[in-house]
Structures are given as structure tokens and as C-alpha cells.
N, C-alpha and C. Protein backbone atom coordinates (compact mmCIF):
# COMPACT_ATOMS: atom_id res chain seq x y z
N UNK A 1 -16.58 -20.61 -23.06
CA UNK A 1 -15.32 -20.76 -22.37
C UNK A 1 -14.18 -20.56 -23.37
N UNK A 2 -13.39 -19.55 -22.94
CA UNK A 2 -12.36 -19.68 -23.96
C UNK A 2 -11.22 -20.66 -24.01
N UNK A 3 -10.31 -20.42 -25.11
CA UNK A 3 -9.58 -21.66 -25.41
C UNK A 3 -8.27 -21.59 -24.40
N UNK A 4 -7.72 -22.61 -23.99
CA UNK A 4 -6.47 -22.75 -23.41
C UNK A 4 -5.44 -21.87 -23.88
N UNK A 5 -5.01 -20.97 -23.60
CA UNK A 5 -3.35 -20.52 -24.36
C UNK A 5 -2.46 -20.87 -23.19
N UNK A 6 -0.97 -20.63 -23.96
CA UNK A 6 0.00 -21.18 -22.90
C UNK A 6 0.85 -19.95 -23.73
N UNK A 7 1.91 -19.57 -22.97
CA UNK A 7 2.94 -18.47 -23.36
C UNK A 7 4.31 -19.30 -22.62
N UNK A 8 5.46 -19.17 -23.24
CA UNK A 8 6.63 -20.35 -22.70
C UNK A 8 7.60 -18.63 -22.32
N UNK A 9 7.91 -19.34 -21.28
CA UNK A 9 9.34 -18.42 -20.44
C UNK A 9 10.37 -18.91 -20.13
N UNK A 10 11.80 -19.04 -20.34
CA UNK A 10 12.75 -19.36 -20.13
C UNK A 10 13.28 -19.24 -18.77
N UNK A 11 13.53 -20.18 -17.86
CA UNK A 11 13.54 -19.52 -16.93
C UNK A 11 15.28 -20.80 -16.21
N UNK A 12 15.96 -20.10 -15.69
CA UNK A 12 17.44 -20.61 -14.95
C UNK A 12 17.07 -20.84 -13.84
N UNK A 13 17.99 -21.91 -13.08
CA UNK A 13 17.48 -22.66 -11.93
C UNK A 13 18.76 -22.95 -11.48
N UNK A 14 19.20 -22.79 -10.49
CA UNK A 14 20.95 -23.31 -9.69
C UNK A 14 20.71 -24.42 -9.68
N UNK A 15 21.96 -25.56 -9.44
CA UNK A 15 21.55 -27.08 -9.86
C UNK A 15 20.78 -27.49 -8.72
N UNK A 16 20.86 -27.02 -7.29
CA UNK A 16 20.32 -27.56 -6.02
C UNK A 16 19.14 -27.69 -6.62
N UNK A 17 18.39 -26.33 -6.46
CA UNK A 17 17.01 -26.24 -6.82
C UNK A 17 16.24 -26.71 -8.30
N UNK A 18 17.44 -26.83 -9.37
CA UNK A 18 16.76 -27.98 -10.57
C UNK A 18 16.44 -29.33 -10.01
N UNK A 19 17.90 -29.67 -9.04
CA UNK A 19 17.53 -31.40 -9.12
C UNK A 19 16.61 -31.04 -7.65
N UNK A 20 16.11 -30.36 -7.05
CA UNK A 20 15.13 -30.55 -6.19
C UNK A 20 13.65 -30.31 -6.52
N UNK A 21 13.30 -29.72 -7.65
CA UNK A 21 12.22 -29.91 -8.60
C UNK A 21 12.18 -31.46 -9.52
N UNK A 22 13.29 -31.58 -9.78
CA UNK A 22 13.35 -32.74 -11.20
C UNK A 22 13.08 -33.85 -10.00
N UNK A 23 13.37 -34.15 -9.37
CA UNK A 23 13.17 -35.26 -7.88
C UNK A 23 12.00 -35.39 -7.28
N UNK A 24 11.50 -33.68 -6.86
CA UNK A 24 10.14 -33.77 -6.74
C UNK A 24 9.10 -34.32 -7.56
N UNK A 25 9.09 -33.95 -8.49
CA UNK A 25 8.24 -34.12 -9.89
C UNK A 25 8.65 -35.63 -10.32
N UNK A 26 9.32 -36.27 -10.33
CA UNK A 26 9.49 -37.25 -10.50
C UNK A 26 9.02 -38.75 -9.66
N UNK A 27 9.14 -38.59 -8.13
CA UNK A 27 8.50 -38.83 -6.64
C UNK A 27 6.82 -38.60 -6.99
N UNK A 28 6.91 -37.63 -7.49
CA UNK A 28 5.12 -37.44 -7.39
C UNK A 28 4.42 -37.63 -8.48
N UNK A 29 5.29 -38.11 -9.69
CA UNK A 29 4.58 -37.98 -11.06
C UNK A 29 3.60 -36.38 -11.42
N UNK A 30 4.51 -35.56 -10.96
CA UNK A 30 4.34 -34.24 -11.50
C UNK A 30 4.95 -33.49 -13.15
N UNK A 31 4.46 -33.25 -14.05
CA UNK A 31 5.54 -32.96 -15.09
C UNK A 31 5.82 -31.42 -14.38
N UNK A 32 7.13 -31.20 -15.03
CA UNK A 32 8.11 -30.13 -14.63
C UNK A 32 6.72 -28.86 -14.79
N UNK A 33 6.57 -28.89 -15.39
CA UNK A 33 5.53 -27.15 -15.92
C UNK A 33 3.94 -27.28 -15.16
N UNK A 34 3.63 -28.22 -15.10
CA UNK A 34 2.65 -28.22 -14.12
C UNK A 34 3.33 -27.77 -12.30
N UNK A 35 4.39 -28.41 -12.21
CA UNK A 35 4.49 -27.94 -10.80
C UNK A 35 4.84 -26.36 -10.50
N UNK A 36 5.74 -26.22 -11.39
CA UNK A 36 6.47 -24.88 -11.67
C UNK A 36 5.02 -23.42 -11.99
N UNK A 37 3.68 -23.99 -12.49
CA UNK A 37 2.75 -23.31 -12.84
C UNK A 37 1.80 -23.53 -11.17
N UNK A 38 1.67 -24.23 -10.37
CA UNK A 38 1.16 -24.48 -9.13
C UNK A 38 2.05 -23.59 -8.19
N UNK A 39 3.08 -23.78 -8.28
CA UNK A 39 3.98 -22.94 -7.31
C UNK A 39 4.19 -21.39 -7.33
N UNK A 40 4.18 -21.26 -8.83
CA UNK A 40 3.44 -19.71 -9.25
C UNK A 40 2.38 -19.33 -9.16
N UNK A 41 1.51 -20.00 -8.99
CA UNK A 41 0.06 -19.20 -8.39
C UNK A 41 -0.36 -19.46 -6.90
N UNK A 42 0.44 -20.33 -6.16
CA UNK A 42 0.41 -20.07 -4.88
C UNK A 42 1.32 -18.40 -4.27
N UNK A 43 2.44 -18.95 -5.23
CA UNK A 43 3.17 -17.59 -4.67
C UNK A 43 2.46 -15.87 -4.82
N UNK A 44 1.78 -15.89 -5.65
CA UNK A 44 1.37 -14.80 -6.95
C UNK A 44 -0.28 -14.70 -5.58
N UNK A 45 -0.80 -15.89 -4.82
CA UNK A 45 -2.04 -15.53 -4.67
C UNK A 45 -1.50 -15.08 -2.56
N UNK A 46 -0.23 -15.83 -2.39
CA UNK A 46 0.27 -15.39 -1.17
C UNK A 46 0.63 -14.35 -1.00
N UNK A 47 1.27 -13.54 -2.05
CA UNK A 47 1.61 -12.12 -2.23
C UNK A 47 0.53 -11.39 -1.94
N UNK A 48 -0.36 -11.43 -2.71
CA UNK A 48 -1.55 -10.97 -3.49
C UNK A 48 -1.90 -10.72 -1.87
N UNK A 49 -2.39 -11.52 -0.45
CA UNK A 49 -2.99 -11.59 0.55
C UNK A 49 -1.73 -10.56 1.47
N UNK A 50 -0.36 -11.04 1.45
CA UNK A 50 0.18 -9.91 2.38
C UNK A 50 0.13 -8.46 1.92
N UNK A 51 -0.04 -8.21 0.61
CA UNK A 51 -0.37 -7.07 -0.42
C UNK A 51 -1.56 -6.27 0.46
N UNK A 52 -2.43 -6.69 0.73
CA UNK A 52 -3.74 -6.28 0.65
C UNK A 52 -4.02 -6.60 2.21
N UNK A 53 -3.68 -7.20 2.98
CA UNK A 53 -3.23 -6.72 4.54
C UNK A 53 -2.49 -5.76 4.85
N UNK A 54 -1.49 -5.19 4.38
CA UNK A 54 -0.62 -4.03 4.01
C UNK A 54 -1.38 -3.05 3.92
N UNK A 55 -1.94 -2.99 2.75
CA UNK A 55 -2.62 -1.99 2.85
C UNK A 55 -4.00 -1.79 3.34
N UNK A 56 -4.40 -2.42 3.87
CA UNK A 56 -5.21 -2.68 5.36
C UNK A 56 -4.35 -1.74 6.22
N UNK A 57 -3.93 -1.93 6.35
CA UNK A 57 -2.99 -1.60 8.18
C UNK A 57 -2.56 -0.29 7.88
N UNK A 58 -2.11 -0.04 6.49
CA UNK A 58 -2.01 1.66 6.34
C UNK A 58 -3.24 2.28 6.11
N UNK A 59 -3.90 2.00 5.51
CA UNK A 59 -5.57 2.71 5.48
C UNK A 59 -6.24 2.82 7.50
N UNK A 60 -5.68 2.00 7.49
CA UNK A 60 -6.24 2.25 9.01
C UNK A 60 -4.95 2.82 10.09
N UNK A 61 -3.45 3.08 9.64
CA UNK A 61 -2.85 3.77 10.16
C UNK A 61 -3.14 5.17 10.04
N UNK A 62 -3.63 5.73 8.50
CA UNK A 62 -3.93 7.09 7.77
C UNK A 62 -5.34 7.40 8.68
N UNK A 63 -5.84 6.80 8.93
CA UNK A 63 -7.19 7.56 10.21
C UNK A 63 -6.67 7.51 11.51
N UNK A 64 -5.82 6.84 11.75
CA UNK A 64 -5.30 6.89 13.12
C UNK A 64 -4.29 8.15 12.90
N UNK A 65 -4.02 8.59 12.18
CA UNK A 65 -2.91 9.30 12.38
C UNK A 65 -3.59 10.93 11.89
N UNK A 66 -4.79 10.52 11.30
CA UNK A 66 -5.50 11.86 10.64
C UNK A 66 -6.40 12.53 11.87
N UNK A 67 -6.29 11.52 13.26
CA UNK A 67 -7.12 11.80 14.37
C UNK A 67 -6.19 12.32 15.28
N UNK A 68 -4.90 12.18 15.13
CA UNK A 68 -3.70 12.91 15.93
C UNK A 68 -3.65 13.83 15.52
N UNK A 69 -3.64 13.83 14.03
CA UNK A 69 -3.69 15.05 13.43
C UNK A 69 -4.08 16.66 14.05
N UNK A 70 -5.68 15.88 13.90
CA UNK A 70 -6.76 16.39 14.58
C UNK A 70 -7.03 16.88 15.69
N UNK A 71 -6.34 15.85 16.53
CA UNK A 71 -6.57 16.42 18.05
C UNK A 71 -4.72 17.52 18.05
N UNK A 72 -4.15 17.52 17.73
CA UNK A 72 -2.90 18.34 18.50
C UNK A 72 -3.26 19.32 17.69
N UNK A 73 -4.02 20.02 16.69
CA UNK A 73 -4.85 21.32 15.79
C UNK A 73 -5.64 22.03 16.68
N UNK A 74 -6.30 20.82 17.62
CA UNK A 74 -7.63 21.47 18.56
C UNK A 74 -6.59 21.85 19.94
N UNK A 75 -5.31 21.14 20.15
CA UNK A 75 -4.58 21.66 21.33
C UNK A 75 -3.72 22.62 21.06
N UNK A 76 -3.56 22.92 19.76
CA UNK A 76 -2.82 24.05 19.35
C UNK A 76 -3.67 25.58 19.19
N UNK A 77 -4.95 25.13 18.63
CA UNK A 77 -5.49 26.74 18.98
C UNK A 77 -6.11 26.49 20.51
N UNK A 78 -6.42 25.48 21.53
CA UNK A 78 -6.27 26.15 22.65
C UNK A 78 -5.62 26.57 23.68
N UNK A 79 -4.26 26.71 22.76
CA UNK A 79 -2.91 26.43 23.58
C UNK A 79 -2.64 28.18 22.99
N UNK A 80 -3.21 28.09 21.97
CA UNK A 80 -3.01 29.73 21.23
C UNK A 80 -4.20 30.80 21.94
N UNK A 81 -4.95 30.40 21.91
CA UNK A 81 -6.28 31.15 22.98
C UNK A 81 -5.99 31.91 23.79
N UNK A 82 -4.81 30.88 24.89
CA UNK A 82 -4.74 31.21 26.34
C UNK A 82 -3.53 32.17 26.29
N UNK A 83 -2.95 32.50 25.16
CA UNK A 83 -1.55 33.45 25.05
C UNK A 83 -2.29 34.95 24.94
């Protein structure tokens, strides 16, 4: 198992949303970087799921649309036939 690393980021906060973390964390006996590191990997793994439904829905728009394709090619040369 490898070892723990940690990398530090500076990061700005408007005062609402400081004192609504510093309150939270405080209410719950959360330290500031543990919550702030929970809330980033919810966000990071919620993305991650509309990400990849996305492209779900276009992979399956690109055959739906490669079958229109398809069919107005087959109504175009028999639309060319009959000239």
C-alpha cells in the first residue's frame, strides 16, 4: 500500500460560503480539509456519472442517426431509379 501524500491548494471562498463551511464543520466536528476533500470527490464522482450518461445518449444518438442516414441513401437511389 502506498504512502499517504497530500498536495495543498489555495483556494478563496466569499464570506457566505466560508462561514457556511466554518459552521458546518464546526456543528459536526468536521476539520475544514476533510470536508472540503469529501465534497470534492462527491462532486468529481457526480460529474464523472452525468459525463458518461452523456455520452451514452450520443453513442446511441450516432446509430440512430447513422440509420436515417441509411434509410434516406436507400430512398434516394430509389427515388433516382424511377427518373
Amino acid at each position: 500500500m502506498e504512502p499517504k501524500t497530500e498536495k495543498f491548494i489555495k483556494i478563496t471562498l466569499d464570506n457566505l460560503n466560508f462561514q457556511k463551511v466554518h459552521r458546518y464543520c464546526i456543528k459536526y466536528g468536521i476539520d475544514e480539509n476533510e470536508f472540503v476533500n469529501t465534497v470534492m470527490k462527491r462532486l468529481f464522482k457526480e460529474n464523472q456519472k452525468k459525463h458518461d450518461t452523456m455520452i451514452k445518449g450520443y453513442k446511441e444518438m450516432s446509430e440512430i442517426n447513422l440509420d436515417i442516414c441509411n434509410e434516406f441513401e436507400d430512398s434516394e437511389k430509389d427515388s433516382n431509379s424511377h427518373v
